[in-house]
Protein backbone atom coordinates (compact mmCIF):
# COMPACT_ATOMS: atom_id res chain seq x y z
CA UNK A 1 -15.84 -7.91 11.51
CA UNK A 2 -14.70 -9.71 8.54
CA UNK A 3 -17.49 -10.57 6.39
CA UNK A 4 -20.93 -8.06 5.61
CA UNK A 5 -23.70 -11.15 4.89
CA UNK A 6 -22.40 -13.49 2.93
CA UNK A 7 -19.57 -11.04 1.22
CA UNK A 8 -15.55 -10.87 3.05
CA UNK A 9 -14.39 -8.01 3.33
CA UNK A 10 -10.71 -6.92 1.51
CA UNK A 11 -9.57 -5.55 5.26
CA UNK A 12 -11.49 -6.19 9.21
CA UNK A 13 -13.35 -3.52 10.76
CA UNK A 14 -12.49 -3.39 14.54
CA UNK A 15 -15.77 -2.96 16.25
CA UNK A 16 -14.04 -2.91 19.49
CA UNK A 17 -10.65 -2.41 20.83
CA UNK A 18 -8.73 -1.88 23.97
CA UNK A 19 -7.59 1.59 23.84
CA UNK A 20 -3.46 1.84 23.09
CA UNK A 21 -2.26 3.07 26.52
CA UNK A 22 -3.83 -0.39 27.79
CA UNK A 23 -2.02 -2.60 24.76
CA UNK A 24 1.37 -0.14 25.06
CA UNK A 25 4.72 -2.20 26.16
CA UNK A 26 1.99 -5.21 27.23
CA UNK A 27 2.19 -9.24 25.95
CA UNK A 28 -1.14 -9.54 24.93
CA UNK A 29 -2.40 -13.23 23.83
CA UNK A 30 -5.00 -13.07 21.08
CA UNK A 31 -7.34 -15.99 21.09
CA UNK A 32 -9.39 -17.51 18.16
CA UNK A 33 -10.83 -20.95 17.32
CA UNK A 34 -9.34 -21.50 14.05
CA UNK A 35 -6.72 -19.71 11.98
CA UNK A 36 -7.96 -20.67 8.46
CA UNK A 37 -6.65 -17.80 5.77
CA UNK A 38 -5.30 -16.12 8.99
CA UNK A 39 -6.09 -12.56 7.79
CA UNK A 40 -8.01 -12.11 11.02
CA UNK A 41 -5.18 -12.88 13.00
CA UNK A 42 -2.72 -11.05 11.12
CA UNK A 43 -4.82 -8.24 11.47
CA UNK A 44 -5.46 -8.13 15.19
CA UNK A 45 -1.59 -8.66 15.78
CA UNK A 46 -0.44 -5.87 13.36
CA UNK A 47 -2.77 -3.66 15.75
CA UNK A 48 -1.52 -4.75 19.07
CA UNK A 49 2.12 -3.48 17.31
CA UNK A 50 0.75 -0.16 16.41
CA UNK A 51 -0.84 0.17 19.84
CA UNK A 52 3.24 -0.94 21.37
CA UNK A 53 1.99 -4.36 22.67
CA UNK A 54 3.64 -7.61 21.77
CA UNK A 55 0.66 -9.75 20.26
CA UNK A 56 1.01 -13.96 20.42
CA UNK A 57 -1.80 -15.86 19.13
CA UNK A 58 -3.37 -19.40 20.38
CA UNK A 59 -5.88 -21.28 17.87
CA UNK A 60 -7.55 -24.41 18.87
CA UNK A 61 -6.64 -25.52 14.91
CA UNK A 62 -4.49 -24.17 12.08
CA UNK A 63 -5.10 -25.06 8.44
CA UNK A 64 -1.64 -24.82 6.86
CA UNK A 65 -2.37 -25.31 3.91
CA UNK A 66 -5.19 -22.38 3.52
CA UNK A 67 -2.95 -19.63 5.19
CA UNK A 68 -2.75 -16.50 3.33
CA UNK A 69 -0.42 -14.42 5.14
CA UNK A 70 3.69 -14.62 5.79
CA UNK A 71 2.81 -15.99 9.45
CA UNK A 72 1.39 -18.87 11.50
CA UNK A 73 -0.28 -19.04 15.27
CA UNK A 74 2.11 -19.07 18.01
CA UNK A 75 0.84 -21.69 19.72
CA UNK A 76 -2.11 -24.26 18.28
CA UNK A 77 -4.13 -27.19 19.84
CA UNK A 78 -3.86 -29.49 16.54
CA UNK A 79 -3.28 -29.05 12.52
CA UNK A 80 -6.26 -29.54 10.33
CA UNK A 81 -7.78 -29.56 6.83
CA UNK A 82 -10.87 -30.72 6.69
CA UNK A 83 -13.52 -27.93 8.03
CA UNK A 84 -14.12 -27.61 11.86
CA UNK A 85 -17.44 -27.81 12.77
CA UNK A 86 -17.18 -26.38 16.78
CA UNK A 87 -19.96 -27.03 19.42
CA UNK A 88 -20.78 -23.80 19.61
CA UNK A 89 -21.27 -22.92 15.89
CA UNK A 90 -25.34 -22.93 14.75
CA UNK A 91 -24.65 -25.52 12.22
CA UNK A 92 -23.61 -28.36 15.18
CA UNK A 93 -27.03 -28.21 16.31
CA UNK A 94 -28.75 -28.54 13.17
């Protein structure tokens, strides 16, 4: 969880995780739609390290020119600046 209504949070609260002896000495490929500031990311993969796992991350898009952090997706479907509005987001059915 990254944002509490409308505010961001300074760090992500994990609401859920695989416990460490699951993550421990294991690739584990973190998934997200779009790596915009890429704080999320960042996050999730600094876990999997603590937990002994080897974290990649695939994005469907990565906005370059927004990242915040000293890292990028591993792998990405396409680079993009404009905002993403996905199928499955409330606003696409509006």
């Amino acid at each position: 969880m990254f944002y509490e209504g409308e505010e961001t949070l300074p760090e992500p609260v994990f609401l859920q995780f695989p416990p460490d002896p699951l993550l421990f000495g294991k690739r584990v490929l973190v998934v997200d739609d779009v790596w915009d500031s890429g704080r999320t990311a960042f996050a999730v993969k600094a876990r999997v390290r603590q937990a002994g796992g080897v974290p990649l991350v695939a994005t469907l898009h990565f906005k370059p020119s927004r990242n915040q952090v000293p890292d990028r997706p591993d792998f990405y479907g396409e680079a993009a600046e404009a905002w993403v509005v996905y199928p499955w987001a409330p606003e696409a059915w509006a």
